[in-house]
C-alpha atoms as a PDB file:
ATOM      1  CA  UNK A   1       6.826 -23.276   9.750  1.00  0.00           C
ATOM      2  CA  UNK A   2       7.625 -20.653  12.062  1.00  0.00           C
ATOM      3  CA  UNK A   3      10.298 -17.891  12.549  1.00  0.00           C
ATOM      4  CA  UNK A   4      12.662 -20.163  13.777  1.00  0.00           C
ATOM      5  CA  UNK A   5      12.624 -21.766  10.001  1.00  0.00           C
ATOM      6  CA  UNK A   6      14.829 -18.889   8.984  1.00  0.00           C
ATOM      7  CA  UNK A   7      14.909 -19.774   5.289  1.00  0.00           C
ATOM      8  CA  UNK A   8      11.601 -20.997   4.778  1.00  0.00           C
ATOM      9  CA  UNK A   9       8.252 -19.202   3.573  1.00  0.00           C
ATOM     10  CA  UNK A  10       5.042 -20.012   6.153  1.00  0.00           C
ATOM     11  CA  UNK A  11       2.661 -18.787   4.700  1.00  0.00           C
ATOM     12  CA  UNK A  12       1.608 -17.005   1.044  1.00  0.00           C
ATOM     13  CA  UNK A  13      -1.679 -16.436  -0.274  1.00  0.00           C
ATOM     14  CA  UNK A  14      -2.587 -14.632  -3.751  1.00  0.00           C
ATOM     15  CA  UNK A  15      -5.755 -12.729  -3.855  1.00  0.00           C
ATOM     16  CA  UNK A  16      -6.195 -12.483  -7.762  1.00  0.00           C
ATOM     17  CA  UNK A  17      -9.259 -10.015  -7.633  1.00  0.00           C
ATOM     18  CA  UNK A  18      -7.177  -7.598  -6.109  1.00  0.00           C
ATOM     19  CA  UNK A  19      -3.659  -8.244  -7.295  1.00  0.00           C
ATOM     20  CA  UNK A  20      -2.271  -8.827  -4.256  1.00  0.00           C
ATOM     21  CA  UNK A  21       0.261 -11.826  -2.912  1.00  0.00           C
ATOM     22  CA  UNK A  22      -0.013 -12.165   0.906  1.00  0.00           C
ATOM     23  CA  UNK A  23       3.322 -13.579   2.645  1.00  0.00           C
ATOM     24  CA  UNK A  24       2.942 -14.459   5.786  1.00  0.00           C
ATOM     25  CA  UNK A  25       5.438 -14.710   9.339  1.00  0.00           C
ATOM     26  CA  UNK A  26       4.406 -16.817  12.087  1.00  0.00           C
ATOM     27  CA  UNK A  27       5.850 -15.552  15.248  1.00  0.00           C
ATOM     28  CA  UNK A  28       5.246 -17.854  18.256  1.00  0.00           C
ATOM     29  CA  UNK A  29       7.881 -16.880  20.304  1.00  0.00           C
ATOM     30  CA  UNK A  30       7.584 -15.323  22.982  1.00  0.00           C
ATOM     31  CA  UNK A  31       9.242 -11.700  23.761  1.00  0.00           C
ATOM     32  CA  UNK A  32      11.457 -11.792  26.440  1.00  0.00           C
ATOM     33  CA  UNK A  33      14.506  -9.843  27.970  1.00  0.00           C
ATOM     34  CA  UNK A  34      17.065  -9.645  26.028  1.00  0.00           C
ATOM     35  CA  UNK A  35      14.783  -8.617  22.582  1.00  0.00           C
ATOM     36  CA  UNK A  36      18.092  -8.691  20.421  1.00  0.00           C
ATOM     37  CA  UNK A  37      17.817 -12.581  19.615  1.00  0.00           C
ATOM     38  CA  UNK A  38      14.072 -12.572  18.755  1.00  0.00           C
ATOM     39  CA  UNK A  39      14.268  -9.209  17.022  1.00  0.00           C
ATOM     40  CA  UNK A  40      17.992 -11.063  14.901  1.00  0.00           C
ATOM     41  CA  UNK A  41      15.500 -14.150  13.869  1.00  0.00           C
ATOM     42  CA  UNK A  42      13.217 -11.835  13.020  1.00  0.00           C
ATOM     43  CA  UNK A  43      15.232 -10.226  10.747  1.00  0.00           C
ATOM     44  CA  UNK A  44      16.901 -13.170   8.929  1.00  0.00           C
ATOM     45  CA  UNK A  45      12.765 -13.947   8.276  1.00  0.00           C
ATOM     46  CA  UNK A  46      12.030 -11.090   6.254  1.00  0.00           C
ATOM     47  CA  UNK A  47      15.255 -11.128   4.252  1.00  0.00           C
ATOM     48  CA  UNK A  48      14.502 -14.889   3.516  1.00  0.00           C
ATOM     49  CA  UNK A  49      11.154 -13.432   2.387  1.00  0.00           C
ATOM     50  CA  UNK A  50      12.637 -10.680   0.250  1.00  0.00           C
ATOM     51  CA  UNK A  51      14.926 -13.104  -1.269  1.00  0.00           C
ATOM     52  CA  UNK A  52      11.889 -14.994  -2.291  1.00  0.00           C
ATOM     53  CA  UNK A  53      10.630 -12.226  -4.076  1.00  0.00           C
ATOM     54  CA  UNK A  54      13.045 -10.421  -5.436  1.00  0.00           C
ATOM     55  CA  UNK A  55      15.120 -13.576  -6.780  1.00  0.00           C
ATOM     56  CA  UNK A  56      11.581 -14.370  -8.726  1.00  0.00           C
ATOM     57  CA  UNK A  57      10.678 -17.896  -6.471  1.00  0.00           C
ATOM     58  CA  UNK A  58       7.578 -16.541  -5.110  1.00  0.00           C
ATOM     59  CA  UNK A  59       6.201 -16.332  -9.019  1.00  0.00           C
ATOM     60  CA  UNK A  60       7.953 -19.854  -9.948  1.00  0.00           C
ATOM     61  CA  UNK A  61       6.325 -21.514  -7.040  1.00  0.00           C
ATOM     62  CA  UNK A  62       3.386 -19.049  -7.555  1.00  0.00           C
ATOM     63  CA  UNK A  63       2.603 -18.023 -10.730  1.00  0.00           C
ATOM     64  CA  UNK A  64      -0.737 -16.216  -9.863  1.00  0.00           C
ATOM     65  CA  UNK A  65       1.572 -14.059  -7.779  1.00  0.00           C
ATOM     66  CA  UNK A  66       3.181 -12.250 -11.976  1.00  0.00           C
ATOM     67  CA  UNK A  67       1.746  -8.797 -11.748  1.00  0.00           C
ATOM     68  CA  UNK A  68       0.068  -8.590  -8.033  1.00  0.00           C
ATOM     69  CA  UNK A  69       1.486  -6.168  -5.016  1.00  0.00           C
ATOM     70  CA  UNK A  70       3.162  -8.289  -2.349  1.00  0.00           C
ATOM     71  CA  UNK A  71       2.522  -7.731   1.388  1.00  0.00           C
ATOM     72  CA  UNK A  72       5.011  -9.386   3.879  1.00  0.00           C
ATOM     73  CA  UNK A  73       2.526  -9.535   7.190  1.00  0.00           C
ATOM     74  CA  UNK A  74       4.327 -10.497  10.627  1.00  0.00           C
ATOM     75  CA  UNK A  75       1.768 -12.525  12.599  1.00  0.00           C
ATOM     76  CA  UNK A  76       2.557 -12.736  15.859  1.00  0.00           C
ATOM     77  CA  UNK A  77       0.984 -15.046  18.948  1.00  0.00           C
ATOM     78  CA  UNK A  78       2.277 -12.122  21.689  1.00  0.00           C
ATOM     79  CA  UNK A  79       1.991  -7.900  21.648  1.00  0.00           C
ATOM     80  CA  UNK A  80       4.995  -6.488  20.993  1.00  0.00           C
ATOM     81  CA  UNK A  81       7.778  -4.436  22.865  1.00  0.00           C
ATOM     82  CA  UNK A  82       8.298  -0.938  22.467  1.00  0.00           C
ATOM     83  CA  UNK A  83      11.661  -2.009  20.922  1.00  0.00           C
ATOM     84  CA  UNK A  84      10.188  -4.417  18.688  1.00  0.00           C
ATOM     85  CA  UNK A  85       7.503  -2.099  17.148  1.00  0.00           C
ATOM     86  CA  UNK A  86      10.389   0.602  16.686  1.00  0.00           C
ATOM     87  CA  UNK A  87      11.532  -2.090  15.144  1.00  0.00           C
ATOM     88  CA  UNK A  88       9.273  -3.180  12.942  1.00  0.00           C
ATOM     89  CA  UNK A  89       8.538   0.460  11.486  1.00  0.00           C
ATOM     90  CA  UNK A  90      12.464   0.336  10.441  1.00  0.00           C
ATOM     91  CA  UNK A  91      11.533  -2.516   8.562  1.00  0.00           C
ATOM     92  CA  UNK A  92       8.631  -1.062   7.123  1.00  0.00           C
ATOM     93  CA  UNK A  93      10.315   1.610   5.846  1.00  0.00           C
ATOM     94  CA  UNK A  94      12.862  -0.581   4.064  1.00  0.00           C
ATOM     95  CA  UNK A  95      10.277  -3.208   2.524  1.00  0.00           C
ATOM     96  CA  UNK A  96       8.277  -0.351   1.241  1.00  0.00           C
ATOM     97  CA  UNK A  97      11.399   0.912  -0.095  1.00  0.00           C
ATOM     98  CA  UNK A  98      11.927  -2.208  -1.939  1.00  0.00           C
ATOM     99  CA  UNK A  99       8.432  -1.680  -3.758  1.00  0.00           C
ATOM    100  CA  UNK A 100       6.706  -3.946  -1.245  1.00  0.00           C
ATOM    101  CA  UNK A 101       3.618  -3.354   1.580  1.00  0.00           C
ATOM    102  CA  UNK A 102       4.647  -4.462   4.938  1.00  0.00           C
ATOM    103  CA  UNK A 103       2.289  -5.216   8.111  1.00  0.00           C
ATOM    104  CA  UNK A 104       1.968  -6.901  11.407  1.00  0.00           C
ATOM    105  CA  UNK A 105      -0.728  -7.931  13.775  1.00  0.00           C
ATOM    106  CA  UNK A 106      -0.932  -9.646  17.098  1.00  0.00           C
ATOM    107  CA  UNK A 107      -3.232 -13.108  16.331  1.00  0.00           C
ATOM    108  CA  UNK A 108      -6.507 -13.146  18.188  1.00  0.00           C
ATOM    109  CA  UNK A 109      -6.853 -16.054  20.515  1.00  0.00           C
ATOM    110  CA  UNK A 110     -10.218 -15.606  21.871  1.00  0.00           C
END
């Protein structure tokens, strides 16, 4: 799955020891002139992801997930844009808002 598979989850991990359910993006695109495309797929991603949670599939499909913090983690192949990581703290603010961690990293390829 990837962030073109706007309604799907990639990735989710539970970490039971430390109460924590890890749900993860996979951005392969790459970011290119004009950002507002990438950044709009983007977006539709993380609501899909909220929806998960909030709606209660994440513990249906999950059910180690009842009780444990979730973190929605962008992992992306390429660094991003000035107006993509202004981006992304918007969106932090808002997930965290929500009662949710959010993070991203740029995947090492070495």
């Amino acid at each position: 799955m990837t962030i073109l598979d706007s309604n799907v989850v990639d990735v989710v991990g539970v970490d039971p020891t430390r109460k924590v359910a890890y749900l993860a993006i996979s951005d392969h695109l790459q970011w290119s002139d004009p950002l507002d495309e990438h950044l709009w797929l983007l977006q539709e991603k993380i609501n899909a992801y909220l929806r998960f949670i909030e709606g209660g599939d994440l513990y249906k499909a999950y059910p180690s997930a009842h009780d444990c913090k979730c973190t929605i983690e962008l992992v992306a192949k390429y660094p991003l844009p000035k107006k993509a990581l202004e981006f992304v703290e918007q969106v932090a603010l808002v997930i965290r808002g929500a009662g949710f961690d959010f993070a991203y990293r740029v995947q090492d390829n070495s």
